[in-house]
PDB file of N, CA and C in Angstrom:
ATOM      1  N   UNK A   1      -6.723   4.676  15.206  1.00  0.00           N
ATOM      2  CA  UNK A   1      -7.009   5.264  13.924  1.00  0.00           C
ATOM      3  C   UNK A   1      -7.430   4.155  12.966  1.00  0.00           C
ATOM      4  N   UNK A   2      -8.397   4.488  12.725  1.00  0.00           N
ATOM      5  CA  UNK A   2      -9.024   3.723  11.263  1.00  0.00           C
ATOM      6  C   UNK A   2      -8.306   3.225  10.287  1.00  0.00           C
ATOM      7  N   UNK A   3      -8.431   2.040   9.139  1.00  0.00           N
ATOM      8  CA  UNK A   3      -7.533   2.386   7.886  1.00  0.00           C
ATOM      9  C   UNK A   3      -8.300   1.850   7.219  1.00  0.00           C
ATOM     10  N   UNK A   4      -9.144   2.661   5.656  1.00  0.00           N
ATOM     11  CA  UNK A   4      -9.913   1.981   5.242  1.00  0.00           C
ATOM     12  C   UNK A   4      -9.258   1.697   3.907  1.00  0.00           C
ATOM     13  N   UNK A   5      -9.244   0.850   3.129  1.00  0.00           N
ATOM     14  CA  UNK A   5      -8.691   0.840   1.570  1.00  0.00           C
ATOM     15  C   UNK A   5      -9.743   1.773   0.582  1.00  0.00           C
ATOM     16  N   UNK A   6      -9.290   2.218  -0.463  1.00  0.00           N
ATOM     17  CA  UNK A   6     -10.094   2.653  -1.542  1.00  0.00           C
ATOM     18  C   UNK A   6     -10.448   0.738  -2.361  1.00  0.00           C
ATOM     19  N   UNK A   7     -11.428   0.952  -3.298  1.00  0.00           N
ATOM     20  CA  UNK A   7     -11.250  -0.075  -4.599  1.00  0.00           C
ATOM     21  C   UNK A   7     -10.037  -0.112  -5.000  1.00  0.00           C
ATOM     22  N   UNK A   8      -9.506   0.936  -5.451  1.00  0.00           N
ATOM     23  CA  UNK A   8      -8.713   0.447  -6.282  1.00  0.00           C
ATOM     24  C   UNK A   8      -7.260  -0.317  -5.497  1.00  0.00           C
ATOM     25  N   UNK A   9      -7.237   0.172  -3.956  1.00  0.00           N
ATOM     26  CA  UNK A   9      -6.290  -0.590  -3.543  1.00  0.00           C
ATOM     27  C   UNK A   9      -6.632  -2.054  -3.174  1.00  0.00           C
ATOM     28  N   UNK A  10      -7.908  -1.985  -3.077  1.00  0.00           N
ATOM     29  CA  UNK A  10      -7.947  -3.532  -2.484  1.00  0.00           C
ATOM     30  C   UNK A  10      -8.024  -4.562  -3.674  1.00  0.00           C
ATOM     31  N   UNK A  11      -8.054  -4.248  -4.877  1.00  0.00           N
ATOM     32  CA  UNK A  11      -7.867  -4.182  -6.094  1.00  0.00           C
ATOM     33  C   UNK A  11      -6.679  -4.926  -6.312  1.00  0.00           C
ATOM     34  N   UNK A  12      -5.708  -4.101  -5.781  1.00  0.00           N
ATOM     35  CA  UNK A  12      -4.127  -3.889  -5.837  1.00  0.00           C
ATOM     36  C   UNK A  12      -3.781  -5.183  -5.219  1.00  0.00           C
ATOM     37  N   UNK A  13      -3.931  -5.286  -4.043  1.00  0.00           N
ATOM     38  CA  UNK A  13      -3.717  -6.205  -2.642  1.00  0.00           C
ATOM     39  C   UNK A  13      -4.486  -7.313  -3.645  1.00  0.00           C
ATOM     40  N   UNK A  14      -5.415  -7.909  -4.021  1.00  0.00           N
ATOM     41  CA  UNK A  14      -5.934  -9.147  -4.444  1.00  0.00           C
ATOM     42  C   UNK A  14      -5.268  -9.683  -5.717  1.00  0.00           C
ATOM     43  N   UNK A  15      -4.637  -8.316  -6.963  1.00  0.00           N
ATOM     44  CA  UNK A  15      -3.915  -8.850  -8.088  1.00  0.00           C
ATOM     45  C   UNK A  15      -2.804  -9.292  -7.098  1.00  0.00           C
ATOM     46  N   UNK A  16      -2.118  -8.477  -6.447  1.00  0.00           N
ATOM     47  CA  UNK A  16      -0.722  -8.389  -5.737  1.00  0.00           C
ATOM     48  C   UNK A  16      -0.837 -10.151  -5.057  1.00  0.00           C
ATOM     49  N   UNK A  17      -1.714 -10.380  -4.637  1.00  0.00           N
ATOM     50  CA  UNK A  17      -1.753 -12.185  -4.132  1.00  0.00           C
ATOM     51  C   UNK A  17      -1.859 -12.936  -5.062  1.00  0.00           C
ATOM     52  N   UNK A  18      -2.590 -12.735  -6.017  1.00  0.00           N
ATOM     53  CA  UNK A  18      -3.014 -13.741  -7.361  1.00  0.00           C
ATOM     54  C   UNK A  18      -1.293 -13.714  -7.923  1.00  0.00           C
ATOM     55  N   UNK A  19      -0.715 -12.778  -8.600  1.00  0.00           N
ATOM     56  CA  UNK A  19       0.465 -12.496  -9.265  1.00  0.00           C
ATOM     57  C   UNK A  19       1.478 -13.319  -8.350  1.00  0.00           C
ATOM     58  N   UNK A  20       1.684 -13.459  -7.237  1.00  0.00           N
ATOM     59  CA  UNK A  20       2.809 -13.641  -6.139  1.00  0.00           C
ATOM     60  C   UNK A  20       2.394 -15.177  -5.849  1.00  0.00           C
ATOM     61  N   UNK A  21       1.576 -15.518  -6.007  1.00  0.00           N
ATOM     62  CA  UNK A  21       1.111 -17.273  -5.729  1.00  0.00           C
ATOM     63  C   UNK A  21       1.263 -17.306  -7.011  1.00  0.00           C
ATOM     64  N   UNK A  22       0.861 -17.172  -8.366  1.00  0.00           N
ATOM     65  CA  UNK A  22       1.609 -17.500  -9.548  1.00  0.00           C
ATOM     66  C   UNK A  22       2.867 -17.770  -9.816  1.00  0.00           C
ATOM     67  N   UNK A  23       3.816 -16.780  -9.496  1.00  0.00           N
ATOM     68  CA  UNK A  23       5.085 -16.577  -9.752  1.00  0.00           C
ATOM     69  C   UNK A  23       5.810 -17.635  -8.338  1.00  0.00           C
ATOM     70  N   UNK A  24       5.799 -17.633  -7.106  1.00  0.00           N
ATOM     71  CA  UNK A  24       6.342 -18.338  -6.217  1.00  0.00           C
ATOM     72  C   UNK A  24       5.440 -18.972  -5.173  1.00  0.00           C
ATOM     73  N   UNK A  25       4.388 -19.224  -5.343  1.00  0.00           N
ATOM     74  CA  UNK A  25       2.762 -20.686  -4.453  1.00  0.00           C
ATOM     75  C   UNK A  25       2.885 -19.269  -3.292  1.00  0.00           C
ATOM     76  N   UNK A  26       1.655 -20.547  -2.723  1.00  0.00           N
ATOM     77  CA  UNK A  26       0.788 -20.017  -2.022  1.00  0.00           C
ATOM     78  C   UNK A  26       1.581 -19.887  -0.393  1.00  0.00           C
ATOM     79  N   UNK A  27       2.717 -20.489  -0.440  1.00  0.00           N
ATOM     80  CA  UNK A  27       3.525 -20.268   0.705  1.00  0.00           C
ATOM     81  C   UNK A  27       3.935 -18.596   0.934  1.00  0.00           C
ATOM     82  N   UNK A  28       4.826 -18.615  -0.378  1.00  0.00           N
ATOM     83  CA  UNK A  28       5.264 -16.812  -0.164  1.00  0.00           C
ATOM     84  C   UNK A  28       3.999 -15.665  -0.272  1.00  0.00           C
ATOM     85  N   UNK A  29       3.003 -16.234  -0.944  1.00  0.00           N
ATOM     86  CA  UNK A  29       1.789 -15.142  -1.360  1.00  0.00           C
ATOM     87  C   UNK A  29       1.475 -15.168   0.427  1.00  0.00           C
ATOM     88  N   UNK A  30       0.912 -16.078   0.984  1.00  0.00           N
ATOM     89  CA  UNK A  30       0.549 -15.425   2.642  1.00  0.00           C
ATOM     90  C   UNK A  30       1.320 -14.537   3.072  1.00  0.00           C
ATOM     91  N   UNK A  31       2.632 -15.042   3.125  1.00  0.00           N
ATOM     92  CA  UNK A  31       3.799 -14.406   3.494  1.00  0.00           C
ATOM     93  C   UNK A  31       3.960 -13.262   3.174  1.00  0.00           C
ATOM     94  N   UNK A  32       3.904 -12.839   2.172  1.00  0.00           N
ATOM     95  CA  UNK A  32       4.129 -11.126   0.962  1.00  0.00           C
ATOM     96  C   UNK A  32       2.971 -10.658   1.623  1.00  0.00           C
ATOM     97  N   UNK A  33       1.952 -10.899   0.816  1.00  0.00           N
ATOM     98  CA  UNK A  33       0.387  -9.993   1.512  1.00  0.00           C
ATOM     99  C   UNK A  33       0.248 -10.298   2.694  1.00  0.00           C
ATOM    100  N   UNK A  34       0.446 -11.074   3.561  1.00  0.00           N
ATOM    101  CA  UNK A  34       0.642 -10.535   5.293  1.00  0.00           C
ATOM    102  C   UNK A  34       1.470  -9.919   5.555  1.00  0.00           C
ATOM    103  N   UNK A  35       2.682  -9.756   5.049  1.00  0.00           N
ATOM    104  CA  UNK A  35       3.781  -8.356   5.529  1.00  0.00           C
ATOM    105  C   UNK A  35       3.539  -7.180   4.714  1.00  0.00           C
ATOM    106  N   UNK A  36       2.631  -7.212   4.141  1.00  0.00           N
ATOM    107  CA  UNK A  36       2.270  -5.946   2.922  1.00  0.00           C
ATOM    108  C   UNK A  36       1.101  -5.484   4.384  1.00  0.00           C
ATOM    109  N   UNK A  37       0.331  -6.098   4.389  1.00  0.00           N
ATOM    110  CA  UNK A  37      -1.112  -5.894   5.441  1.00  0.00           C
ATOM    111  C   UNK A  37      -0.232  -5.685   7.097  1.00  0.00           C
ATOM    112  N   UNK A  38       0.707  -5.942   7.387  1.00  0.00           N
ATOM    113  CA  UNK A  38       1.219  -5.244   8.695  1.00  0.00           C
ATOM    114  C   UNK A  38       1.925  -3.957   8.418  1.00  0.00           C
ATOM    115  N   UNK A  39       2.667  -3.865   7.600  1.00  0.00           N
ATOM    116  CA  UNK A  39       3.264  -2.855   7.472  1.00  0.00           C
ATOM    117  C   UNK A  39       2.471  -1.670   6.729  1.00  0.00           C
ATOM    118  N   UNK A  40       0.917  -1.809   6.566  1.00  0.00           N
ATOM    119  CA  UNK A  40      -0.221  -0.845   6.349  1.00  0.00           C
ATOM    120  C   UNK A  40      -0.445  -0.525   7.927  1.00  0.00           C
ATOM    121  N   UNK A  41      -1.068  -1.833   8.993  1.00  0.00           N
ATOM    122  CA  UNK A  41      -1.112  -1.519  10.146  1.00  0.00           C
ATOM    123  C   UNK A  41      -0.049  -0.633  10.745  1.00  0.00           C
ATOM    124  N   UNK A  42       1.027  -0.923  10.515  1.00  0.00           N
ATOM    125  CA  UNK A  42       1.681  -0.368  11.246  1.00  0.00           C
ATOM    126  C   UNK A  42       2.290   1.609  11.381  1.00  0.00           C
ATOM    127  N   UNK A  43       0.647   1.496   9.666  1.00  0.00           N
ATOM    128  CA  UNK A  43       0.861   3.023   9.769  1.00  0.00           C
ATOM    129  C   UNK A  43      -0.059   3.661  11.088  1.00  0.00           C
ATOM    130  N   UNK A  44      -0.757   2.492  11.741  1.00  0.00           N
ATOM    131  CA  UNK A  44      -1.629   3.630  12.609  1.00  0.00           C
ATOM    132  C   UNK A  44      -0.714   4.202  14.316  1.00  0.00           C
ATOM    133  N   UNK A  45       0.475   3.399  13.754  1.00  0.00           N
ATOM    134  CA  UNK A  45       1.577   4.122  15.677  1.00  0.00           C
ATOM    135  C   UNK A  45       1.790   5.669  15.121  1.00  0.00           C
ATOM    136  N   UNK A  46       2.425   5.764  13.916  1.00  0.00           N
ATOM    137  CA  UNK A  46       3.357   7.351  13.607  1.00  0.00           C
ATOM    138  C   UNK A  46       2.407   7.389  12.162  1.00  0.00           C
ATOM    139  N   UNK A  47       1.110   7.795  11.370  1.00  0.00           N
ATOM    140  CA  UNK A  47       0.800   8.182  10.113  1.00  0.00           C
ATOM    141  C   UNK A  47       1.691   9.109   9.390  1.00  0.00           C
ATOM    142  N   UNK A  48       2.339   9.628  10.050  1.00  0.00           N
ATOM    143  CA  UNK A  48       3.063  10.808   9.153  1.00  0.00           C
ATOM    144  C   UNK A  48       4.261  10.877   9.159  1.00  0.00           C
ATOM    145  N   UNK A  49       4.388   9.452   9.546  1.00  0.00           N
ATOM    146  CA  UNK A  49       6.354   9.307   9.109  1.00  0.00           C
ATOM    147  C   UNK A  49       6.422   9.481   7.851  1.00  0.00           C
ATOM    148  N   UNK A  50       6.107   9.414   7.259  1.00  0.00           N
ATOM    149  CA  UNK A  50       6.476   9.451   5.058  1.00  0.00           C
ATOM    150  C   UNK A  50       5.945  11.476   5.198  1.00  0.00           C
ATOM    151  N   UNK A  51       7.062  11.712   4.205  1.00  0.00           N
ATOM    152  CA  UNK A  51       6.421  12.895   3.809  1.00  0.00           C
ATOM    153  C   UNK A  51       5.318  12.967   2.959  1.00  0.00           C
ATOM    154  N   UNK A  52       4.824  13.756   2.111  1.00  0.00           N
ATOM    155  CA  UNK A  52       3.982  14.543   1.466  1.00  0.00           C
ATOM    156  C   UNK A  52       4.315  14.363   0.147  1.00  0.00           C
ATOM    157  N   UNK A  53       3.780  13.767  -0.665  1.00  0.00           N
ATOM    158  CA  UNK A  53       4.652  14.052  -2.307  1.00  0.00           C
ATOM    159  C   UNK A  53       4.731  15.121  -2.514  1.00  0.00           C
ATOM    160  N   UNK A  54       5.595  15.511  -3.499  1.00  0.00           N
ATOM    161  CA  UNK A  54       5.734  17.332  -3.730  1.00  0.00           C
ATOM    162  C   UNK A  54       4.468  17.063  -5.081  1.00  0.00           C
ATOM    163  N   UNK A  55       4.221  15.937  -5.663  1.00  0.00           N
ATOM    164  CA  UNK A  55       3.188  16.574  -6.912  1.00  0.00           C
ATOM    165  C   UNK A  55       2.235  15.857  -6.656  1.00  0.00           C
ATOM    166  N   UNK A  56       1.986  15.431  -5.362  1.00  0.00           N
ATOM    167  CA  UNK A  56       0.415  15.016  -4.958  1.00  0.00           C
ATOM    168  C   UNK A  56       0.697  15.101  -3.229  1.00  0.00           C
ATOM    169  N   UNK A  57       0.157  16.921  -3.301  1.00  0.00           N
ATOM    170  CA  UNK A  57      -0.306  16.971  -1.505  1.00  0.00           C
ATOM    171  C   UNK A  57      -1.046  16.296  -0.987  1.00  0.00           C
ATOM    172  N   UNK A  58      -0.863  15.969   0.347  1.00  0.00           N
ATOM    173  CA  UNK A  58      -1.952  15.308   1.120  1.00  0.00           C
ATOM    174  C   UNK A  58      -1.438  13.616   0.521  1.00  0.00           C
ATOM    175  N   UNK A  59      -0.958  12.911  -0.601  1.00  0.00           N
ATOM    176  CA  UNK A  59      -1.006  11.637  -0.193  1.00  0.00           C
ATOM    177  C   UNK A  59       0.719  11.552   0.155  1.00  0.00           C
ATOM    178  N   UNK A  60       0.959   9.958   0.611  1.00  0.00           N
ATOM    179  CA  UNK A  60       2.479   9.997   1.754  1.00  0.00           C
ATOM    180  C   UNK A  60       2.696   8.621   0.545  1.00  0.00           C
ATOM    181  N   UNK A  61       4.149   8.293   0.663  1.00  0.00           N
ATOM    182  CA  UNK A  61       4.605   7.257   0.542  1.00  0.00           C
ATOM    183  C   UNK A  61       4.981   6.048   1.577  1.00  0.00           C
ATOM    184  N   UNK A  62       4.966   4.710   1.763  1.00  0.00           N
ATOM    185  CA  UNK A  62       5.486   3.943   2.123  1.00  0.00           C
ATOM    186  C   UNK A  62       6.271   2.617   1.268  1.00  0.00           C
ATOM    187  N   UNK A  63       7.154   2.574   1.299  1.00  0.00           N
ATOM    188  CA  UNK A  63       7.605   1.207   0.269  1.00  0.00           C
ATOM    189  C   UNK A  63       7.390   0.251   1.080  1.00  0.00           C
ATOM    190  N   UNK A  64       6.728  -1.157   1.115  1.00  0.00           N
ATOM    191  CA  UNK A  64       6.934  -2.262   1.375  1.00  0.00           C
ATOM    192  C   UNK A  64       7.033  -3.511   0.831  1.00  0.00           C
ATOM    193  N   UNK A  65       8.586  -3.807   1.105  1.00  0.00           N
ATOM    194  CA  UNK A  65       8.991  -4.852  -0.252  1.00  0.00           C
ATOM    195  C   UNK A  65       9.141  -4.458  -1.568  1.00  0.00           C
ATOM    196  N   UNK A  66       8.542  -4.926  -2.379  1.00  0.00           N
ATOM    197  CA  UNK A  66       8.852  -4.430  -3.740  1.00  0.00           C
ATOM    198  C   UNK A  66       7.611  -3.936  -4.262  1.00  0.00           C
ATOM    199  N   UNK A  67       6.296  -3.466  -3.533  1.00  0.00           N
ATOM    200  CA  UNK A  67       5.634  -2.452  -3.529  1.00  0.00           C
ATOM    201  C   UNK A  67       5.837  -0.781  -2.745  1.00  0.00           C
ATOM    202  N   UNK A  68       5.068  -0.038  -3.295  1.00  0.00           N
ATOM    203  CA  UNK A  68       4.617   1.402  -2.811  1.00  0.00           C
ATOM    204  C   UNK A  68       3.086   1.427  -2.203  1.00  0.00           C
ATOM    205  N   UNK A  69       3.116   1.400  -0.963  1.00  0.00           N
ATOM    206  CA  UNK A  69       1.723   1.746  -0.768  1.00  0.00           C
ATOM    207  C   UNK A  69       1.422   3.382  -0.615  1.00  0.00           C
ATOM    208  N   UNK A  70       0.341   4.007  -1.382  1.00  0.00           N
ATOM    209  CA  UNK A  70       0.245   5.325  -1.226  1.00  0.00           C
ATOM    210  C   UNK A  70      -0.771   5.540  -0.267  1.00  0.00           C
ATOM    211  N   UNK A  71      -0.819   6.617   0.325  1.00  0.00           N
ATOM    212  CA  UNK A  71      -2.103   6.751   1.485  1.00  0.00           C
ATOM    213  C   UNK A  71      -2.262   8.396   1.834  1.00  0.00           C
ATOM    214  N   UNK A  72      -3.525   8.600   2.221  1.00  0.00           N
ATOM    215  CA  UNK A  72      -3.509   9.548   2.676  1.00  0.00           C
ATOM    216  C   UNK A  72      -3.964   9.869   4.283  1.00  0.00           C
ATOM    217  N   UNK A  73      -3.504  10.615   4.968  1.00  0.00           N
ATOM    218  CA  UNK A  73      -4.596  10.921   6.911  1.00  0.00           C
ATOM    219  C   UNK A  73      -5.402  11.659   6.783  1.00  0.00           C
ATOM    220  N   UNK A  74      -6.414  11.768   7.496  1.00  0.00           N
ATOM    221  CA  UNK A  74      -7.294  12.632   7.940  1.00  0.00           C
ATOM    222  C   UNK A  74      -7.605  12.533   9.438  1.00  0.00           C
ATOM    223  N   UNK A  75      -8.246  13.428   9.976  1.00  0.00           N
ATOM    224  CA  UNK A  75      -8.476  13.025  11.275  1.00  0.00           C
ATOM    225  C   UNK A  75      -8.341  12.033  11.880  1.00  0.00           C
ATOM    226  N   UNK A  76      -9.238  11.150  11.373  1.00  0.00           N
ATOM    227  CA  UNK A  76      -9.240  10.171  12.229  1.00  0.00           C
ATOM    228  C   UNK A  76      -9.258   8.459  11.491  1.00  0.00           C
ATOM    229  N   UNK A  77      -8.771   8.405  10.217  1.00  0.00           N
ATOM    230  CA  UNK A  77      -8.500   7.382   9.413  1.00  0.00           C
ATOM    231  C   UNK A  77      -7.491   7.332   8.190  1.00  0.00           C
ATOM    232  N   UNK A  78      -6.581   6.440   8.138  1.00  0.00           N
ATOM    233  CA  UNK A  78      -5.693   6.226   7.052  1.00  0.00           C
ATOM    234  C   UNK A  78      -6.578   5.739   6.179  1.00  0.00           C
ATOM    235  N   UNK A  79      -6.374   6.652   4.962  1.00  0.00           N
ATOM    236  CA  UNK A  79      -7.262   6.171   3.524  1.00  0.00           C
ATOM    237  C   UNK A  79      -5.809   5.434   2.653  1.00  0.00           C
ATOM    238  N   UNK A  80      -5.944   4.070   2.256  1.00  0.00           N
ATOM    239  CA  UNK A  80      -4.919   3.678   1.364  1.00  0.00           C
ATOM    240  C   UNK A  80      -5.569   3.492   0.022  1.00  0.00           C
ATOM    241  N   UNK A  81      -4.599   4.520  -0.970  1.00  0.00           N
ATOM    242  CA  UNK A  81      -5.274   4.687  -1.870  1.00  0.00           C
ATOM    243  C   UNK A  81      -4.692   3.805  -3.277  1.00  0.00           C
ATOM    244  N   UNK A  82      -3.468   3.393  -3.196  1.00  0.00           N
ATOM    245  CA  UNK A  82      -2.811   2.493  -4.021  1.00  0.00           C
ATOM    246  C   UNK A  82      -2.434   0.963  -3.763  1.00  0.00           C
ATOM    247  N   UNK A  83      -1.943   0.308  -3.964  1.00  0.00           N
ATOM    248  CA  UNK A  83      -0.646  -0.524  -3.176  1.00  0.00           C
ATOM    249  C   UNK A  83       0.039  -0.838  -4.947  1.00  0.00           C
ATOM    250  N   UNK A  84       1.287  -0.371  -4.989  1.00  0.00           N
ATOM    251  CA  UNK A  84       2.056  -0.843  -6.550  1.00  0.00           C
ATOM    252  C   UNK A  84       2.977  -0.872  -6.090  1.00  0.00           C
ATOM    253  N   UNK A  85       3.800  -1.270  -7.796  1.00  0.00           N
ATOM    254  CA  UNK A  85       4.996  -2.580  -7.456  1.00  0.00           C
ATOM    255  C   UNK A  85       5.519  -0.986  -7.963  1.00  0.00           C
ATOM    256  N   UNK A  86       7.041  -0.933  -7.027  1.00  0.00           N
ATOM    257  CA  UNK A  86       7.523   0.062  -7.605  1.00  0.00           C
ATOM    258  C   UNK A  86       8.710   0.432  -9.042  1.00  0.00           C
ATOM    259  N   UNK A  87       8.263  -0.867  -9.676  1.00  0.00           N
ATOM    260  CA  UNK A  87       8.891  -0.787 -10.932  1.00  0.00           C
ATOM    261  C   UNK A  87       7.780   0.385 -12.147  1.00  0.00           C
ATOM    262  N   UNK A  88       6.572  -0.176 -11.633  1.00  0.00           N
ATOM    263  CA  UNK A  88       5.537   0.447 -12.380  1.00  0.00           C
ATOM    264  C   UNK A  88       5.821   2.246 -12.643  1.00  0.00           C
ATOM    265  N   UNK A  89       5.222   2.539 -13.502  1.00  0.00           N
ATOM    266  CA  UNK A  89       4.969   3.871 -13.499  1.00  0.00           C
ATOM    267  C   UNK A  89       3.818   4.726 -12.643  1.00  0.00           C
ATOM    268  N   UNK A  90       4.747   5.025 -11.884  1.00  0.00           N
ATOM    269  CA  UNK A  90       3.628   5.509 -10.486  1.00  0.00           C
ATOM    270  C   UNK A  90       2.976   6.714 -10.818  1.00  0.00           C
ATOM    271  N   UNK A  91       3.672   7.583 -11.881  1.00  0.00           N
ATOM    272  CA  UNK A  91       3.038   8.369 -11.536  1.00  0.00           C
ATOM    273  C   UNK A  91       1.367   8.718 -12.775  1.00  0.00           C
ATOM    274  N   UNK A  92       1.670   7.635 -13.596  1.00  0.00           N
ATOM    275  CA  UNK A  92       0.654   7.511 -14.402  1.00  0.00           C
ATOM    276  C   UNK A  92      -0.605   7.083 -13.752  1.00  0.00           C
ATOM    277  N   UNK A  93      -0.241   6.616 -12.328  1.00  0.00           N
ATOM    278  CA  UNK A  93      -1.383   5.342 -11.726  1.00  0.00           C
ATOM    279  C   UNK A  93      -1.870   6.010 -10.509  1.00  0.00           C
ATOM    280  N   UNK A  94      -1.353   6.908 -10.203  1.00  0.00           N
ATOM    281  CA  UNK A  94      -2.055   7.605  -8.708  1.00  0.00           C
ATOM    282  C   UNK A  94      -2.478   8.777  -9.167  1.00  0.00           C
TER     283      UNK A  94
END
């Protein structure tokens, strides 16, 4: 199965490295956004382990780390449509 990002997540994923090499170098930023970027992969074994939001059908949750990645399936590709920190106000942003 496919996984393509929207803009605005890959968006997400590039502040999410800039912010994380600011705050603690470029050691933990590989580290964070490579376990942020497997644990996206690792939606393509089970896509539909996360339920369904009840006030946005069709997209799923995953937390990884101290982000939310949001996503949605279709046939035959994971669309990731967010990646946020889950302090944020999520629901203003999806």
């Amino acid at each position: 199965m496919r996984i393509i990002f929207r803009t605005a997540a890959s968006a997400d994923m590039r502040r999410i490295g800039r912010e994380t090499r600011s705050a603690w170098g470029d050691t933990q930023a590989v580290y964070y956004v490579g376990k942020l970027r497997t644990d996206i992969k690792s939606l393509r074994e089970f896509p539909l382990r996360f339920p369904e939001l009840e006030t946005r059908l069709g997209l799923r949750r995953m937390n990884s780390g101290r982000h939310a990645v949001f996503y949605a399936v279709a046939e035959d590709q994971i669309e990731i449509v967010r990646v946020l920190h889950v302090a944020s106000d999520l629901s203003q942003l999806i």
